[in-house]
PDB file of N, CA and C in Angstrom:
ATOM      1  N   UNK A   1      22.451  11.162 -18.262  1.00  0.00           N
ATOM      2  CA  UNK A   1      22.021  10.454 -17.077  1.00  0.00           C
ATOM      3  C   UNK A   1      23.007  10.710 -15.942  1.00  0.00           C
ATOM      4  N   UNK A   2      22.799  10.452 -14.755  1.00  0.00           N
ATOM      5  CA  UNK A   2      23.203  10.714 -13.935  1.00  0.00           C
ATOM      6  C   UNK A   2      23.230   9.337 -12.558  1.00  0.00           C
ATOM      7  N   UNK A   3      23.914   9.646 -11.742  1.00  0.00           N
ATOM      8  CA  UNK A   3      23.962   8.249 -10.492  1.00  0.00           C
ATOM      9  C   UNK A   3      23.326   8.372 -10.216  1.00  0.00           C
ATOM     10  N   UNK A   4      21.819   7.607  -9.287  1.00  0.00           N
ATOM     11  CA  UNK A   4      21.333   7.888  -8.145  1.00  0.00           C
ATOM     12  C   UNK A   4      21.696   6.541  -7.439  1.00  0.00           C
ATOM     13  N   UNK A   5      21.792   7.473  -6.130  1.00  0.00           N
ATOM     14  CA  UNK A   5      22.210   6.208  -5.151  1.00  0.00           C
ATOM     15  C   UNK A   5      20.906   6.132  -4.027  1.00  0.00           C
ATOM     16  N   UNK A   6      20.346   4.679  -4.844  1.00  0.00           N
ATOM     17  CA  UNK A   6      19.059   4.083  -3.859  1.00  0.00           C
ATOM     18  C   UNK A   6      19.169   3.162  -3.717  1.00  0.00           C
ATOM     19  N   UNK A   7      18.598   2.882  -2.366  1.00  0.00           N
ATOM     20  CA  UNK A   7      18.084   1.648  -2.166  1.00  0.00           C
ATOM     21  C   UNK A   7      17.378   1.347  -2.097  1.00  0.00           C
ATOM     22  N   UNK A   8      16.199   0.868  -2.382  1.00  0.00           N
ATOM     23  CA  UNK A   8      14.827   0.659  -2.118  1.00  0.00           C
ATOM     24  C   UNK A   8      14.149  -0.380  -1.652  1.00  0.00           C
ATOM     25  N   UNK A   9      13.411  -0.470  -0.875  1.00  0.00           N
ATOM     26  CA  UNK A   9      12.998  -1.844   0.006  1.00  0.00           C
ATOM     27  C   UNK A   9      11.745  -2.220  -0.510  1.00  0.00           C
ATOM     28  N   UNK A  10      11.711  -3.659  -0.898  1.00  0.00           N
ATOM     29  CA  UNK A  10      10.388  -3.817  -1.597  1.00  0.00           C
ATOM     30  C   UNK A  10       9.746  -5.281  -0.285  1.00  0.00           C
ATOM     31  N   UNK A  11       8.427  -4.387   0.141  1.00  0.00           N
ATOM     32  CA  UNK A  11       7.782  -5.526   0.900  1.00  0.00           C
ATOM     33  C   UNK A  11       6.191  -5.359   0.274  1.00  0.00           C
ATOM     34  N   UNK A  12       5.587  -6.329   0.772  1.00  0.00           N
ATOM     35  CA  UNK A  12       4.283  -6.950   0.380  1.00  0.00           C
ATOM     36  C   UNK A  12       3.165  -6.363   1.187  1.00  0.00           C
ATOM     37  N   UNK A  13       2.115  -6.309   1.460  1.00  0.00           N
ATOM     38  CA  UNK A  13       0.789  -6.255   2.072  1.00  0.00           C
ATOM     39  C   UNK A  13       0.059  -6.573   1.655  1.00  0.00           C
ATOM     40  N   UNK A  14      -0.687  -7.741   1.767  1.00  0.00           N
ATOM     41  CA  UNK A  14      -2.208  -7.859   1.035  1.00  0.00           C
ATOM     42  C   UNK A  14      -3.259  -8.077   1.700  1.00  0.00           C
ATOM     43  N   UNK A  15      -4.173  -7.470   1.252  1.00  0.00           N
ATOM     44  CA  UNK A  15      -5.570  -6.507   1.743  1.00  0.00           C
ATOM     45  C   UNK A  15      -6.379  -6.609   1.151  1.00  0.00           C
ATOM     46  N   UNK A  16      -7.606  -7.107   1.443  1.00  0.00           N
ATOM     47  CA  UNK A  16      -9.255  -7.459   1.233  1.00  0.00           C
ATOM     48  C   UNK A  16     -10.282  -6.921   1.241  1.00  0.00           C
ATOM     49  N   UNK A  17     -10.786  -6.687   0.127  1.00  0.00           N
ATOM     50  CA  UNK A  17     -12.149  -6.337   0.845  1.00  0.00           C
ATOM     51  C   UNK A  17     -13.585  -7.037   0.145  1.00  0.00           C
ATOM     52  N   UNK A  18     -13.060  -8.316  -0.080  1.00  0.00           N
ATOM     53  CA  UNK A  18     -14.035  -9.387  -0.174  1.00  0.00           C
ATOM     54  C   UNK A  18     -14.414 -10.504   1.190  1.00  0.00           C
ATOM     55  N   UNK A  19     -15.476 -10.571   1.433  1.00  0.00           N
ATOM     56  CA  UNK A  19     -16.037 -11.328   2.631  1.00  0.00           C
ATOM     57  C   UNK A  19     -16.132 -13.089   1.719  1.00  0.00           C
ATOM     58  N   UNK A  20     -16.604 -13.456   2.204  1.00  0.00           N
ATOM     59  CA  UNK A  20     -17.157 -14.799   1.731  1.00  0.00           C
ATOM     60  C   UNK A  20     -17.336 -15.018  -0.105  1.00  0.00           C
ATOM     61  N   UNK A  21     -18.380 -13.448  -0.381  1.00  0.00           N
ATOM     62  CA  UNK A  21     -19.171 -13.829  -1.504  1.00  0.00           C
ATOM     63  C   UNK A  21     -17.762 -12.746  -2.832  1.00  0.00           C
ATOM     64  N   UNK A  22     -18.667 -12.675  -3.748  1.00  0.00           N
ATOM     65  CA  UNK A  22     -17.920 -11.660  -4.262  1.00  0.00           C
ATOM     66  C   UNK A  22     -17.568 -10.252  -4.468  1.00  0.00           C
ATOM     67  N   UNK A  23     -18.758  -9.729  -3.712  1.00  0.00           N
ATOM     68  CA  UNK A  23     -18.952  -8.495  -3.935  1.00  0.00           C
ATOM     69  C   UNK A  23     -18.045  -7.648  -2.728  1.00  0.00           C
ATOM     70  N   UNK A  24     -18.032  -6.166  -2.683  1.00  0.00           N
ATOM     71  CA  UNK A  24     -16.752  -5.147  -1.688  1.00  0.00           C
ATOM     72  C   UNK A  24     -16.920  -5.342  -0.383  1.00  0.00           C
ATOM     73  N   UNK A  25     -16.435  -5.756   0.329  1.00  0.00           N
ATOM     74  CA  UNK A  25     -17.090  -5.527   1.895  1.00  0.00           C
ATOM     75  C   UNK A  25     -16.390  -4.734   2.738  1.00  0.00           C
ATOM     76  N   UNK A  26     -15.916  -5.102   4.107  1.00  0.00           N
ATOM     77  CA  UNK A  26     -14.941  -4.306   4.976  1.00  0.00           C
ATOM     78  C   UNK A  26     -13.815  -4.812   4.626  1.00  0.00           C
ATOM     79  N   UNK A  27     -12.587  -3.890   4.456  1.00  0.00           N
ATOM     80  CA  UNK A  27     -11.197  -3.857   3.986  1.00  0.00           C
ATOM     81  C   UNK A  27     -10.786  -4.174   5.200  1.00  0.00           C
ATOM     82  N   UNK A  28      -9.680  -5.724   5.011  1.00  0.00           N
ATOM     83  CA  UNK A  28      -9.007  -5.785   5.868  1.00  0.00           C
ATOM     84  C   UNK A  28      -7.870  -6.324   5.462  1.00  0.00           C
ATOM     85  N   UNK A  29      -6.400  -6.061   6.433  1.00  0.00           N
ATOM     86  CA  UNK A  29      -5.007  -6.616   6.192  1.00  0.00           C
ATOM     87  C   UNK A  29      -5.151  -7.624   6.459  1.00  0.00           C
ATOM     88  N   UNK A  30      -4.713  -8.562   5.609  1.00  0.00           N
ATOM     89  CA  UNK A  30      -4.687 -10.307   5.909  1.00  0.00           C
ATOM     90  C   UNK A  30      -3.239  -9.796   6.221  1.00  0.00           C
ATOM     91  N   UNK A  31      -1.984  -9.732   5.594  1.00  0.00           N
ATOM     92  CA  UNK A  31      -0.243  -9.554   5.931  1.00  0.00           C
ATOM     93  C   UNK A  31      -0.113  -8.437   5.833  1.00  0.00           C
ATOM     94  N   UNK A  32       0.312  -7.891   7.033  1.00  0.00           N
ATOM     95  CA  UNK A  32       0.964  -6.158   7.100  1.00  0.00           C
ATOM     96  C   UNK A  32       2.442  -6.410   6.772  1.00  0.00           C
ATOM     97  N   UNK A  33       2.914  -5.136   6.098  1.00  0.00           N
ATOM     98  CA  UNK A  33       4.425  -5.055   6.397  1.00  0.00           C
ATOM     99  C   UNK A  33       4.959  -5.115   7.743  1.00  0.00           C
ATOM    100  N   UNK A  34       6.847  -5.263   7.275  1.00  0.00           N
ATOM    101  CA  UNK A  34       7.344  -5.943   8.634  1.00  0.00           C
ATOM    102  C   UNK A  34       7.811  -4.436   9.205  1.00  0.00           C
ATOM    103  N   UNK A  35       8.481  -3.419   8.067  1.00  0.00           N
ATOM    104  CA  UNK A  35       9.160  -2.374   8.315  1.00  0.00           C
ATOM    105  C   UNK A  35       8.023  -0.807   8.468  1.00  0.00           C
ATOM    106  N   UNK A  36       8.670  -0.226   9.202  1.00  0.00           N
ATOM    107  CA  UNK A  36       8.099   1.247  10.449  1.00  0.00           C
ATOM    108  C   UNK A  36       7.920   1.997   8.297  1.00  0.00           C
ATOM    109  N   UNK A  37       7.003   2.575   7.987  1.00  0.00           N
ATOM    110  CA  UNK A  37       7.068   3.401   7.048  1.00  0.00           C
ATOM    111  C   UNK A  37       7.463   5.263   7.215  1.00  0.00           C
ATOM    112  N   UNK A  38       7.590   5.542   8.757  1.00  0.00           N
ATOM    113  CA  UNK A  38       7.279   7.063   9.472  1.00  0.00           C
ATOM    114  C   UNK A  38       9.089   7.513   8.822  1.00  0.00           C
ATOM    115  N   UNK A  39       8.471   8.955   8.409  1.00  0.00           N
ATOM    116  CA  UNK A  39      10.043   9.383   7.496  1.00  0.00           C
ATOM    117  C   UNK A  39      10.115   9.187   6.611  1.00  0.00           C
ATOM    118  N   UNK A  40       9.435   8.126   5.882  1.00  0.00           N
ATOM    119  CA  UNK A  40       9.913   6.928   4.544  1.00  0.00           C
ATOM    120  C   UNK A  40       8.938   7.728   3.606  1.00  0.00           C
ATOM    121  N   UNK A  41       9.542   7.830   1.743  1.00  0.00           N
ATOM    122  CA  UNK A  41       8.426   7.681   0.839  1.00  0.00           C
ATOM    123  C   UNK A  41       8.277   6.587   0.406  1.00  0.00           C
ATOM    124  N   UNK A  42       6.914   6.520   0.210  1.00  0.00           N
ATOM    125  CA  UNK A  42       6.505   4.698  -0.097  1.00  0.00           C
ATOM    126  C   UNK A  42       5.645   4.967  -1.204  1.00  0.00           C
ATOM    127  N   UNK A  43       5.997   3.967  -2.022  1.00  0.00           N
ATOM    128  CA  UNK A  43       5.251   3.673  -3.531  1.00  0.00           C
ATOM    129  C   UNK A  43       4.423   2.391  -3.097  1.00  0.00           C
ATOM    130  N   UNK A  44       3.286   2.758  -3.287  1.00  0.00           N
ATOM    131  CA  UNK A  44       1.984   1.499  -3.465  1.00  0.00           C
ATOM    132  C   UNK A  44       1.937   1.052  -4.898  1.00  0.00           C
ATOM    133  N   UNK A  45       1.877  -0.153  -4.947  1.00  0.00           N
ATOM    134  CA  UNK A  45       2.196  -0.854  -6.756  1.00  0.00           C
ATOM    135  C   UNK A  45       0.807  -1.585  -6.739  1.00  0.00           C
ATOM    136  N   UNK A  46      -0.117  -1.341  -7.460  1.00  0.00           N
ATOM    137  CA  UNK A  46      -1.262  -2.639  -7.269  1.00  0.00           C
ATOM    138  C   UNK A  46      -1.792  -3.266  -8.632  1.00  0.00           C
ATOM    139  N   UNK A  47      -2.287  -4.257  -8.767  1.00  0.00           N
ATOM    140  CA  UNK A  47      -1.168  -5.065  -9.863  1.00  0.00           C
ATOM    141  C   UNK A  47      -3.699  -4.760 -10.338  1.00  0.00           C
ATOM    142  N   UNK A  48      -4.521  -4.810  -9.942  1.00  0.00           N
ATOM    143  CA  UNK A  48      -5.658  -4.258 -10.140  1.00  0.00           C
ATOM    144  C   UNK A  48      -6.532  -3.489  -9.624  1.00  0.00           C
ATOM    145  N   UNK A  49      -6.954  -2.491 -10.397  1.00  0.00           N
ATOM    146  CA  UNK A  49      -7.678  -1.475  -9.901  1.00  0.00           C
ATOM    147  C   UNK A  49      -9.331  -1.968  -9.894  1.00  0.00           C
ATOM    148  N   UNK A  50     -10.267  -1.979  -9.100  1.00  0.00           N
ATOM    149  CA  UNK A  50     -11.393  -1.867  -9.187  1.00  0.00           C
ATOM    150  C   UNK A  50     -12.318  -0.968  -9.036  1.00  0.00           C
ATOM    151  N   UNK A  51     -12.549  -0.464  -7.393  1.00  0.00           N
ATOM    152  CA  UNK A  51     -12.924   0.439  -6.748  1.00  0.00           C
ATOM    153  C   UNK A  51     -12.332   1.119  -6.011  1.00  0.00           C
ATOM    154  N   UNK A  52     -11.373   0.806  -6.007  1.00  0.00           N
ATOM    155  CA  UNK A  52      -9.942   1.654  -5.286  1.00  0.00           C
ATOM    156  C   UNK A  52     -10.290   1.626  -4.215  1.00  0.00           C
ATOM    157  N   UNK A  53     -11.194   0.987  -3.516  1.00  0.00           N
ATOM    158  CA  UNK A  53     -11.490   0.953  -2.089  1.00  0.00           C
ATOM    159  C   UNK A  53     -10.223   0.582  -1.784  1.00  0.00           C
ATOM    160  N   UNK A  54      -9.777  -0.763  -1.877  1.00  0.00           N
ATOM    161  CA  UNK A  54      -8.410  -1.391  -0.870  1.00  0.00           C
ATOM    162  C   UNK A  54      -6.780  -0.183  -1.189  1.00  0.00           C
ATOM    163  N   UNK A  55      -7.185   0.327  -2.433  1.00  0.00           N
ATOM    164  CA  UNK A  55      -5.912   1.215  -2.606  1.00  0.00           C
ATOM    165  C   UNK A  55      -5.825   2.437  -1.912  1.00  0.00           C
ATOM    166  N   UNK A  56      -7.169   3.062  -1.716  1.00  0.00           N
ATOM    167  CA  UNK A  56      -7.571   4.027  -1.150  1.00  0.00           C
ATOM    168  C   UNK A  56      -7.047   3.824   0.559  1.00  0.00           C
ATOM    169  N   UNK A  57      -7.929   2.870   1.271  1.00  0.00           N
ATOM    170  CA  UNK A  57      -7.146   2.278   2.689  1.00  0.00           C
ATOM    171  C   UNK A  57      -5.628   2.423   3.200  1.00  0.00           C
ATOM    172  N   UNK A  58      -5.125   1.436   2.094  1.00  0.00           N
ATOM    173  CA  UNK A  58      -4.013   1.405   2.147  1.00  0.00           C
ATOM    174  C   UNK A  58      -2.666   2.728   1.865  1.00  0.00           C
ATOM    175  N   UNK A  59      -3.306   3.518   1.332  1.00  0.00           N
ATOM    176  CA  UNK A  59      -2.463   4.689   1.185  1.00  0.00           C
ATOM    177  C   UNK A  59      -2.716   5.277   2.646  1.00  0.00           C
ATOM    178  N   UNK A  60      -4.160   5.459   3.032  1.00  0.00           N
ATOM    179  CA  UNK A  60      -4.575   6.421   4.506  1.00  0.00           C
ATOM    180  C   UNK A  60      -3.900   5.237   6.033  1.00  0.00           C
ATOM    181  N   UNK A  61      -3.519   4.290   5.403  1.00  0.00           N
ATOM    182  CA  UNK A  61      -2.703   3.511   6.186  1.00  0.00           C
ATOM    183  C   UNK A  61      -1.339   3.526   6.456  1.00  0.00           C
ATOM    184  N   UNK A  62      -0.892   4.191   5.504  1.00  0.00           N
ATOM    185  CA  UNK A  62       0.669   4.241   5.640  1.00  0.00           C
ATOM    186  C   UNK A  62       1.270   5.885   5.687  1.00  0.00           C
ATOM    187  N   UNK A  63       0.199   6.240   5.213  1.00  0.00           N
ATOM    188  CA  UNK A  63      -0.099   8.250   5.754  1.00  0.00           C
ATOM    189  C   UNK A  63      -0.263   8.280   7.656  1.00  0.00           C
ATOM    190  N   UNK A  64      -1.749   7.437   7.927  1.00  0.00           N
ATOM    191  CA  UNK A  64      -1.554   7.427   9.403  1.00  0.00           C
ATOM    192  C   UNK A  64      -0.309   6.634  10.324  1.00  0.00           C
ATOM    193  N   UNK A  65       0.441   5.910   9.586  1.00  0.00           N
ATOM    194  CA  UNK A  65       1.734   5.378  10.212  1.00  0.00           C
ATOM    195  C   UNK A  65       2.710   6.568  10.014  1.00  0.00           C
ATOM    196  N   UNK A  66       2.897   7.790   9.080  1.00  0.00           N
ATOM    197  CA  UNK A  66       3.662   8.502   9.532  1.00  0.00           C
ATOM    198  C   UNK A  66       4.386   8.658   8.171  1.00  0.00           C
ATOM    199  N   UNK A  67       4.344   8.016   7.331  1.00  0.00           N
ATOM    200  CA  UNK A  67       4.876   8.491   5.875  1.00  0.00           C
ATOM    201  C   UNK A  67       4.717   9.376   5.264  1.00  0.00           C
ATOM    202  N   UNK A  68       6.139   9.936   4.937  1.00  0.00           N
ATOM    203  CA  UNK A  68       6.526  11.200   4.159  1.00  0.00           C
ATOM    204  C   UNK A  68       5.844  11.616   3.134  1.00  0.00           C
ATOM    205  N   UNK A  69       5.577  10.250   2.414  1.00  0.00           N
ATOM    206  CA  UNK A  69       4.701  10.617   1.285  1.00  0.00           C
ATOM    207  C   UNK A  69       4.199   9.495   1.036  1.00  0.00           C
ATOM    208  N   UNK A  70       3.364   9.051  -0.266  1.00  0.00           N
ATOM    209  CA  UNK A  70       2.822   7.902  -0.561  1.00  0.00           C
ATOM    210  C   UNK A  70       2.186   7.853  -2.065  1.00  0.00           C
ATOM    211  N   UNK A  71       2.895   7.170  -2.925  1.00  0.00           N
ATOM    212  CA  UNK A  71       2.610   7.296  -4.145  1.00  0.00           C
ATOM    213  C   UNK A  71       2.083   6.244  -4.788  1.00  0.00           C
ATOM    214  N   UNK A  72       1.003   6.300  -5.850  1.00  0.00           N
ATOM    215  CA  UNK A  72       0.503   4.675  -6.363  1.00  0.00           C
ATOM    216  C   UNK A  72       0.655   5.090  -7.859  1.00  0.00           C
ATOM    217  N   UNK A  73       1.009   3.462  -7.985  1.00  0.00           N
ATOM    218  CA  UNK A  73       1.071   3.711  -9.658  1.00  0.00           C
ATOM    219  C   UNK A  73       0.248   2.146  -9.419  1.00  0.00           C
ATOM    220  N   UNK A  74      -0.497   2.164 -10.693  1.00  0.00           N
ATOM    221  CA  UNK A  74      -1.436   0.470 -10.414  1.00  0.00           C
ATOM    222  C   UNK A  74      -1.296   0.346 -12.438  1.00  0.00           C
TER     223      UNK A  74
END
């Protein structure tokens, strides 16, 4: 093994794409992150997969903010 020297910043976003009832609707950010992602690689963690609609968003969300890269593990 070897050192690595990281730091890693862990923030939140959570994102919808249930309307009223139960079924998929339009994806939206209820809480955006606080920090700029542009330069940054960012790991998306999502704790359930359904339709990957909201995971799907959210990656082309932090790609169009300017991130280096963008990785999901769910």
């Amino acid at each position: 093994m070897h050192d690595v020297d990281l730091s890693p910043e862990v923030e939140f976003i959570f994102i919808s794409s249930y309307g009223a009832g139960t079924t998929s609707g339009e994806v939206r950010v209820l809480r955006d992150i606080d920090n700029e992602v542009a330069g940054r690689d960012v790991l998306l963690i999502d704790d359930i997969l359904e339709s990957g609609k909201t995971l799907s968003f959210t990656r082309d969300l932090m790609l169009s903010r300017g991130a280096k890269s963008c990785a999901i593990a769910v």
